[in-house]
C-alpha atoms as a PDB file:
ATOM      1  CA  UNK A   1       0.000   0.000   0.000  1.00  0.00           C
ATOM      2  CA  UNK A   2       1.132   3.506  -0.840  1.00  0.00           C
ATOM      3  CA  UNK A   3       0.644   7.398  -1.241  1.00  0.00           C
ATOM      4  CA  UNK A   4       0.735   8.186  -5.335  1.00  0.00           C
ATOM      5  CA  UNK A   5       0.755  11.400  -7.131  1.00  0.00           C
ATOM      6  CA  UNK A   6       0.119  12.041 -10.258  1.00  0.00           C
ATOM      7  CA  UNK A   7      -0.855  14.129 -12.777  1.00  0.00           C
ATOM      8  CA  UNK A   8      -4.868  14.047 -13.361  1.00  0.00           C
ATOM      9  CA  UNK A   9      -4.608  14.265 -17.006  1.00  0.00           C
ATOM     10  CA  UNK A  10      -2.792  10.646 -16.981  1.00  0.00           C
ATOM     11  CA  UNK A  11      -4.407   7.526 -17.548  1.00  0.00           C
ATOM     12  CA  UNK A  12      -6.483   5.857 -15.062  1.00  0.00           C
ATOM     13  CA  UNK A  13      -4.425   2.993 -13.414  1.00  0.00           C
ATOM     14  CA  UNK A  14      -6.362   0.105 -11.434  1.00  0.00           C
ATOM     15  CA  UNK A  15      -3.164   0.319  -8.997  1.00  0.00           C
ATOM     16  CA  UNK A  16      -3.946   4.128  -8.183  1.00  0.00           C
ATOM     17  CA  UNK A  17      -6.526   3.260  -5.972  1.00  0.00           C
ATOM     18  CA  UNK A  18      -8.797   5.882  -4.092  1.00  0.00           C
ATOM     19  CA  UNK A  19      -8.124   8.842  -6.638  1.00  0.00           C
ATOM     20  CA  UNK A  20      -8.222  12.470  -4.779  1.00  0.00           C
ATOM     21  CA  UNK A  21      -8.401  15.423  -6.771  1.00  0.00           C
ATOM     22  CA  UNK A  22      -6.709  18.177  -4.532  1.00  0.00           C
ATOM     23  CA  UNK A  23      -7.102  20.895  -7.185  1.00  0.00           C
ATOM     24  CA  UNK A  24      -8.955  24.359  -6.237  1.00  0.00           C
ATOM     25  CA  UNK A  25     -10.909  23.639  -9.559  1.00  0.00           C
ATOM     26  CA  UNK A  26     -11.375  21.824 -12.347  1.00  0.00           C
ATOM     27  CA  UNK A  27     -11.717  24.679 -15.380  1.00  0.00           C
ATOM     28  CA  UNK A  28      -9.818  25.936 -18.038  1.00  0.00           C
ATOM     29  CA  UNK A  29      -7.131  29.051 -16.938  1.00  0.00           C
ATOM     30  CA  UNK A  30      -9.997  31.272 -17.238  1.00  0.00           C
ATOM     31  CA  UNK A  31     -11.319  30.009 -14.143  1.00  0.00           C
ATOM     32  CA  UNK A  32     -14.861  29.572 -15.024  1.00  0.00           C
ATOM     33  CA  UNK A  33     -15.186  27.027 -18.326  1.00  0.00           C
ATOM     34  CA  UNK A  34     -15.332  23.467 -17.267  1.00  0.00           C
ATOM     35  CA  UNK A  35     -11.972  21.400 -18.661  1.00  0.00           C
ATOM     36  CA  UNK A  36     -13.297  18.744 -20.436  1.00  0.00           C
ATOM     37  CA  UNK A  37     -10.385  16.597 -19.976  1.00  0.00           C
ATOM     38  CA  UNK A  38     -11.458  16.384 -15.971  1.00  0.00           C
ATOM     39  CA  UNK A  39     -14.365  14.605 -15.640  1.00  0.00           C
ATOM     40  CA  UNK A  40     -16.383  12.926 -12.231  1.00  0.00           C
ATOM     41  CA  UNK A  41     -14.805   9.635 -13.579  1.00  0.00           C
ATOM     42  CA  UNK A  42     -11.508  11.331 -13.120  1.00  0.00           C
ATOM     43  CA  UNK A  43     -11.173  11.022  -9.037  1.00  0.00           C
ATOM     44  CA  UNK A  44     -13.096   9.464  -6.523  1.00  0.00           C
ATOM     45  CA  UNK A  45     -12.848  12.244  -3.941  1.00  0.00           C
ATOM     46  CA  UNK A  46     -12.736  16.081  -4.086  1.00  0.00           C
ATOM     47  CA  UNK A  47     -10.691  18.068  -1.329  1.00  0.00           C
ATOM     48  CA  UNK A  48     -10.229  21.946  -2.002  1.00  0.00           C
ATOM     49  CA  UNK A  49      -8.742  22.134   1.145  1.00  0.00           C
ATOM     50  CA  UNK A  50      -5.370  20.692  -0.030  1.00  0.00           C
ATOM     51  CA  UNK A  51      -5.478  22.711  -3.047  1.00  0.00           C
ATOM     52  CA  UNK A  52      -3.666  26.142  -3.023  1.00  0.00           C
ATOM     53  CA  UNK A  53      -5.696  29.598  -2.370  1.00  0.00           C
ATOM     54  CA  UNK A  54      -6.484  31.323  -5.242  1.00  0.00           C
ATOM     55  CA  UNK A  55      -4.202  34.627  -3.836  1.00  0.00           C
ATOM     56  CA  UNK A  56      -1.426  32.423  -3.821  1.00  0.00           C
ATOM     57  CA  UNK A  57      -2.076  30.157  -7.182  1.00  0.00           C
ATOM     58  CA  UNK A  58      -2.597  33.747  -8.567  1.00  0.00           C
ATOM     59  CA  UNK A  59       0.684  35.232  -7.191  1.00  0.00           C
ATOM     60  CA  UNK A  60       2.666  32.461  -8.372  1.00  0.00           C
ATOM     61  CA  UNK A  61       0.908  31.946 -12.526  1.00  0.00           C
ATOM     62  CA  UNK A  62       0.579  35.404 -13.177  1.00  0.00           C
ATOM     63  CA  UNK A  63       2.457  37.535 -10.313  1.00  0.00           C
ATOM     64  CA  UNK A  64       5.655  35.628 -10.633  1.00  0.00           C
ATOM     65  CA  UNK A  65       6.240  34.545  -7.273  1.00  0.00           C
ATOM     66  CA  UNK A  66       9.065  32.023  -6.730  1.00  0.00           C
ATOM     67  CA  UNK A  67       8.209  28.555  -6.458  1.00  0.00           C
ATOM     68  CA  UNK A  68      10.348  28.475  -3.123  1.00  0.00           C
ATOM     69  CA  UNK A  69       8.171  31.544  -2.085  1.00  0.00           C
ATOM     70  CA  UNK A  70       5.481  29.609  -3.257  1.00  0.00           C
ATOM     71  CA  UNK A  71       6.039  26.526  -1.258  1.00  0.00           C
ATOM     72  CA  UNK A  72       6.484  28.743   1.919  1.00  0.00           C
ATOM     73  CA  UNK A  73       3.629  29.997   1.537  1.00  0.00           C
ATOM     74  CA  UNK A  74       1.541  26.716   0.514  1.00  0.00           C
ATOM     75  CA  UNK A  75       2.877  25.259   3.769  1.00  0.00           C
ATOM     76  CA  UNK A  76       1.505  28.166   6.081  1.00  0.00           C
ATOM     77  CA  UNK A  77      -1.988  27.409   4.534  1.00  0.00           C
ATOM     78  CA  UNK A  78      -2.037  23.531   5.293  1.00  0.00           C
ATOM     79  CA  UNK A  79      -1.284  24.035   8.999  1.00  0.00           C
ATOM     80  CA  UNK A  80      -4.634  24.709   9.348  1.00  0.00           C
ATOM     81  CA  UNK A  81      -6.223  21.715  10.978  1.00  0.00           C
ATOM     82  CA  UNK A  82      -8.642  21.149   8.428  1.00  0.00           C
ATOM     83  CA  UNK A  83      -5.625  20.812   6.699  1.00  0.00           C
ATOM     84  CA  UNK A  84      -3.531  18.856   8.990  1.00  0.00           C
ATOM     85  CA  UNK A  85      -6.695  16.237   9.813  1.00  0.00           C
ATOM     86  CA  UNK A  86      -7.217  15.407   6.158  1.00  0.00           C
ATOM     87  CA  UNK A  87      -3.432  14.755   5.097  1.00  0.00           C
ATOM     88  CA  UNK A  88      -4.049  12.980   8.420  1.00  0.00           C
ATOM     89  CA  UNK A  89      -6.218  10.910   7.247  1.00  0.00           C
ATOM     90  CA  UNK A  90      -4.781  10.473   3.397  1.00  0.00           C
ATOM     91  CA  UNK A  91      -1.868   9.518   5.068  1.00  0.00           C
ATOM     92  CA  UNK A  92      -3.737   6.976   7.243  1.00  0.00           C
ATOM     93  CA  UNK A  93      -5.547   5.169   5.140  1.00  0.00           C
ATOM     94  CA  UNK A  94      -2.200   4.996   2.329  1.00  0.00           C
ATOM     95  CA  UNK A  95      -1.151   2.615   5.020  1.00  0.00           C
ATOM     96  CA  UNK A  96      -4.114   0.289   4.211  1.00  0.00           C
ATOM     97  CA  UNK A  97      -4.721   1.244   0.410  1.00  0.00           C
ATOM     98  CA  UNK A  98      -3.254   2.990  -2.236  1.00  0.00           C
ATOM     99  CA  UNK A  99      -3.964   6.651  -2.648  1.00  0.00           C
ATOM    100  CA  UNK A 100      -3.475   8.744  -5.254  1.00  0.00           C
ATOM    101  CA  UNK A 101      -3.323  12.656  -5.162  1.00  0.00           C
ATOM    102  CA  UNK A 102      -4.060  14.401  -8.477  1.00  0.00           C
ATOM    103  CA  UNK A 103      -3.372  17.893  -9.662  1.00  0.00           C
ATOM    104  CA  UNK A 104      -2.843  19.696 -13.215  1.00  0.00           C
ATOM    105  CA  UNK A 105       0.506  19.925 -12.820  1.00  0.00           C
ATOM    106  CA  UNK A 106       2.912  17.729 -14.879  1.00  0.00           C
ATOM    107  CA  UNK A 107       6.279  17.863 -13.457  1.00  0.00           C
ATOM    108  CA  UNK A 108       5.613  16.777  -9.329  1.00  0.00           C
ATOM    109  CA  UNK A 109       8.499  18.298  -8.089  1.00  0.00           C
ATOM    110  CA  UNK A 110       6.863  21.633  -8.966  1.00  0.00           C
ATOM    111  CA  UNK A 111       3.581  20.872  -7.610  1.00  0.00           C
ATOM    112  CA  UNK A 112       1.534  20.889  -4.656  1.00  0.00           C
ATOM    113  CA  UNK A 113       0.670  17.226  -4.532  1.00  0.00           C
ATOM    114  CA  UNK A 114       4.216  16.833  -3.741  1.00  0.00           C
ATOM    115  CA  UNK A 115       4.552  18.793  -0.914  1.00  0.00           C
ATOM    116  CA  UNK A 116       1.128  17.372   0.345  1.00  0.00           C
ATOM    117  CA  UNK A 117       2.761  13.824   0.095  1.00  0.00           C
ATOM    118  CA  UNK A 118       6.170  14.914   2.226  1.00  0.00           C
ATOM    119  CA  UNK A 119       3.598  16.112   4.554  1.00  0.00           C
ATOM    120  CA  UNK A 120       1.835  12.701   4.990  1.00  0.00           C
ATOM    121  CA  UNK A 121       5.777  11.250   5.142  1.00  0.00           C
ATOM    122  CA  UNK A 122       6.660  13.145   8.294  1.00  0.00           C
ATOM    123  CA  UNK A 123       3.352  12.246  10.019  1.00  0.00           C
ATOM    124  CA  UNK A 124       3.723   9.054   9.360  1.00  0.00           C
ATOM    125  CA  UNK A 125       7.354   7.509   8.326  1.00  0.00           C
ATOM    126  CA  UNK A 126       7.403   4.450   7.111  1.00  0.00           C
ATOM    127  CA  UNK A 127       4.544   5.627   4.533  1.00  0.00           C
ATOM    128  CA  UNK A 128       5.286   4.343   1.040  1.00  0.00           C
ATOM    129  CA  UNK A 129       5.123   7.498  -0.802  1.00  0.00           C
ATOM    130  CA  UNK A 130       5.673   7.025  -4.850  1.00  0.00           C
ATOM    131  CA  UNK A 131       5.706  10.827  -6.622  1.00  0.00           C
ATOM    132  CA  UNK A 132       4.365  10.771 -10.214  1.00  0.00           C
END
């Protein structure tokens, strides 16, 4: 059993298990038109609390805020225990199942989902964590 990551636009994989969309939305750049690539078949689960705020996904796409600033910042907003309690739980139940986190992103290393799988790593350590 593990904690995945991946992309959302990727295939569905019978090994991804419970799929959790942690994006703040599922729409074009515009912010209001529906992406037709993401569909209800896409995830299982959707958790807007893991996503970024929209202040700070708008400082960093069109502001040009570092990604390091950007990470900072990200990891202020999920120390709120809403926050905490769900990569709680993710990180739970990846111990029994395998989880997968989706976002839009491509690359993990420059995405959320990443940093909300290092947080599941240090609450729990020997947590199988597997970055797409």
């Amino acid at each position: 059993m593990a904690l995945l990551t991946k992309c959302i636009f990727g295939p569905k994989e019978v090994g991804d298990g419970f799929r959790v969309s942690i994006m703040s939305r599922h729409t074009l750049n515009d912010g209001t038109t529906p992406d037709s690539r993401i569909t209800p078949d896409c995830y299982d689960a959707h958790h807007v609390v893991l996503a970024p705020s929209p202040q700070l996904l708008g400082d960093y796409y069109k502001r040009g805020l570092s990604w390091n600033e950007f990470e900072k910042r990200f990891r202020a907003e999920i120390a709120r225990p809403e926050a905490v309690n769900l990569i709680r739980m993710f990180a739970e139940l990846a111990l029994t199942q395998n989880i997968t986190l989706l976002c839009g992103e491509e690359m993990p290393y420059l995405c959320h989902r990443r940093i909300i799988a290092e947080e599941c790593k240090r609450l729990i350590p020997e947590l199988v964590v597997i970055l797409n």
